[in-house]
C-alpha atoms as a PDB file:
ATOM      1  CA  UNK A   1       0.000   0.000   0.000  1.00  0.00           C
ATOM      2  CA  UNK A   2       1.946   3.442  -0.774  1.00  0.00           C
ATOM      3  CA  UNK A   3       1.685   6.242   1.213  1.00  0.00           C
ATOM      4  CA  UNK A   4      -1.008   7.905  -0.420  1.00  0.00           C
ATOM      5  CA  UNK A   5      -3.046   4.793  -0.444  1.00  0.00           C
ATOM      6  CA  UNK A   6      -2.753   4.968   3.434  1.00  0.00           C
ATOM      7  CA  UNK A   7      -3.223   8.489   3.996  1.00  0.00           C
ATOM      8  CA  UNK A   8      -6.835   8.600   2.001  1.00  0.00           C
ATOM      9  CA  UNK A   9      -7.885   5.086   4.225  1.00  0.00           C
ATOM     10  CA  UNK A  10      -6.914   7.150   7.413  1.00  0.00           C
ATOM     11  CA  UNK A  11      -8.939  10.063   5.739  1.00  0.00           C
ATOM     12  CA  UNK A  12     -11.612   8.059   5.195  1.00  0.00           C
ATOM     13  CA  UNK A  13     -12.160   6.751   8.661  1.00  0.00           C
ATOM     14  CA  UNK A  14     -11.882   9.918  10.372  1.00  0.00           C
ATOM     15  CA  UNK A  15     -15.029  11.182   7.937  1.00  0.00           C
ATOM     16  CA  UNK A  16     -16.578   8.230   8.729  1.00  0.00           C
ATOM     17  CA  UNK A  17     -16.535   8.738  12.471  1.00  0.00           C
ATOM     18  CA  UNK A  18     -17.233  13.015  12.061  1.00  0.00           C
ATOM     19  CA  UNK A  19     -20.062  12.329   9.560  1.00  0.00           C
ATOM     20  CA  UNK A  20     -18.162  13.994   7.245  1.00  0.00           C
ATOM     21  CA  UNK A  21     -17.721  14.099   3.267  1.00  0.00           C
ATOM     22  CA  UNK A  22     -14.378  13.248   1.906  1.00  0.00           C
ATOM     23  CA  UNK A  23     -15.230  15.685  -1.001  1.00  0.00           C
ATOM     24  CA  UNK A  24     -16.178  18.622   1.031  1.00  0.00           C
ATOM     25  CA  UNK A  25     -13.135  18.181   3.193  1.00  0.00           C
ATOM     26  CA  UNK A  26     -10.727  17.912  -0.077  1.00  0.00           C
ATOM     27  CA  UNK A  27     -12.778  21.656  -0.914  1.00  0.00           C
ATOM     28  CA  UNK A  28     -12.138  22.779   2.468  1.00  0.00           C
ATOM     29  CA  UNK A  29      -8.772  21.653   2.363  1.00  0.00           C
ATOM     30  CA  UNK A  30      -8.037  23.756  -0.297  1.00  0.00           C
ATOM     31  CA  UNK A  31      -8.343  21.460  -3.011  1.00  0.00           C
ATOM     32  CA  UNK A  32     -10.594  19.890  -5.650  1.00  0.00           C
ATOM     33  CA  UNK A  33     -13.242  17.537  -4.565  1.00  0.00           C
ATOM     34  CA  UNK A  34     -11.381  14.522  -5.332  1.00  0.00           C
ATOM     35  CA  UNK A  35      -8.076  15.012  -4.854  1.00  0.00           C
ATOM     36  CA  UNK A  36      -7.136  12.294  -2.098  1.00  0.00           C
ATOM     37  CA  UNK A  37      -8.177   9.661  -4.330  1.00  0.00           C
ATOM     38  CA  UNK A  38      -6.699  10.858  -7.342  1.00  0.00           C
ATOM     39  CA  UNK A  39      -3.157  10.804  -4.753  1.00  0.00           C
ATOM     40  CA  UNK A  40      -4.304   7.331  -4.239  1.00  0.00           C
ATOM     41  CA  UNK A  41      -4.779   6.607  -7.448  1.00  0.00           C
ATOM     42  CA  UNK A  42      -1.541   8.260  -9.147  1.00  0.00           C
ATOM     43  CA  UNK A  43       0.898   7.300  -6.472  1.00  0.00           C
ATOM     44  CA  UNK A  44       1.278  11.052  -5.735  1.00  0.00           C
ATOM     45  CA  UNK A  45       3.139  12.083  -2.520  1.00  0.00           C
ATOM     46  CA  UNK A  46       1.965  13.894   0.505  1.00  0.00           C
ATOM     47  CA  UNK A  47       3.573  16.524   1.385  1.00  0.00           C
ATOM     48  CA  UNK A  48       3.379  18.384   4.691  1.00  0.00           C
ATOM     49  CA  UNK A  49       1.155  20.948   2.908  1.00  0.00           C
ATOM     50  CA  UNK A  50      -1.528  18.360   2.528  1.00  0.00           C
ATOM     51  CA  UNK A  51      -0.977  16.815   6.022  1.00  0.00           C
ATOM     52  CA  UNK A  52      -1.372  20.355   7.796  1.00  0.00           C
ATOM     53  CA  UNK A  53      -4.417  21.107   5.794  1.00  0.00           C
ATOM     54  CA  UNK A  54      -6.560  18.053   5.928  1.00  0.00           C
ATOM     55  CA  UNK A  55      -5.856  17.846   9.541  1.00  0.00           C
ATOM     56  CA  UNK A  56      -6.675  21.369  10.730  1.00  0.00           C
ATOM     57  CA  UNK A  57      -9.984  20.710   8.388  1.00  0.00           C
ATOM     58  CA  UNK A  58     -10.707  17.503  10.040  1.00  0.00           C
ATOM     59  CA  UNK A  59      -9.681  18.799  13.696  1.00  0.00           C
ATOM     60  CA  UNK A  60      -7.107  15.975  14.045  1.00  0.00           C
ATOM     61  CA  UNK A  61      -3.461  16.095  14.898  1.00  0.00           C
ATOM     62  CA  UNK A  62      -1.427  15.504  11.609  1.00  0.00           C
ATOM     63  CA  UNK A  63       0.510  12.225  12.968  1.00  0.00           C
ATOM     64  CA  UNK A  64      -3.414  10.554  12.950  1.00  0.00           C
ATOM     65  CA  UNK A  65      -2.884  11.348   8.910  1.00  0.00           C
ATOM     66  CA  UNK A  66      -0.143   9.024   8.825  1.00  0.00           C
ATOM     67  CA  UNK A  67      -0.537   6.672  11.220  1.00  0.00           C
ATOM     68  CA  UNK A  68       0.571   3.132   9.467  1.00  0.00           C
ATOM     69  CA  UNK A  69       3.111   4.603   6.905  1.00  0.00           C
ATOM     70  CA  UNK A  70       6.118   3.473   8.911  1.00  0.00           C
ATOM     71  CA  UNK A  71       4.885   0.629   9.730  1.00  0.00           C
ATOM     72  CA  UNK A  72       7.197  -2.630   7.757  1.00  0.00           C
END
């Protein structure tokens, strides 16, 4: 699973517990409404950019983002 794989799952499950809409966080984020799954999708990397601003829209702290990328 690559990074950005990983980071949209840990997206998605924070939605899912808020009630929230990954599309209308990626908008609030700053970006278009699919843009975590087309970072999934391409392989793209995260940057801290896009750690920092789906966190502070989700009301998380950024390592919950992450959590599982290190993992071997």
């Amino acid at each position: 699973m690559t990074d950005a794989e990983i980071f949209k799952r840990n997206i998605k499950r924070i939605c899912k517990k808020k009630h929230m809409k990954m599309g209308c966080v990626d908008i609030e984020a700053g970006y278009n409404e699919k843009h975590v799954s087309e970072m999934a999708y391409k392989g793209s990397s995260i940057t801290t950019g896009h750690i920092r601003a789906y966190a502070r829209v989700l009301g998380v702290k950024p390592g919950r983002l992450i959590e599982g990328m290190f993992d071997e």
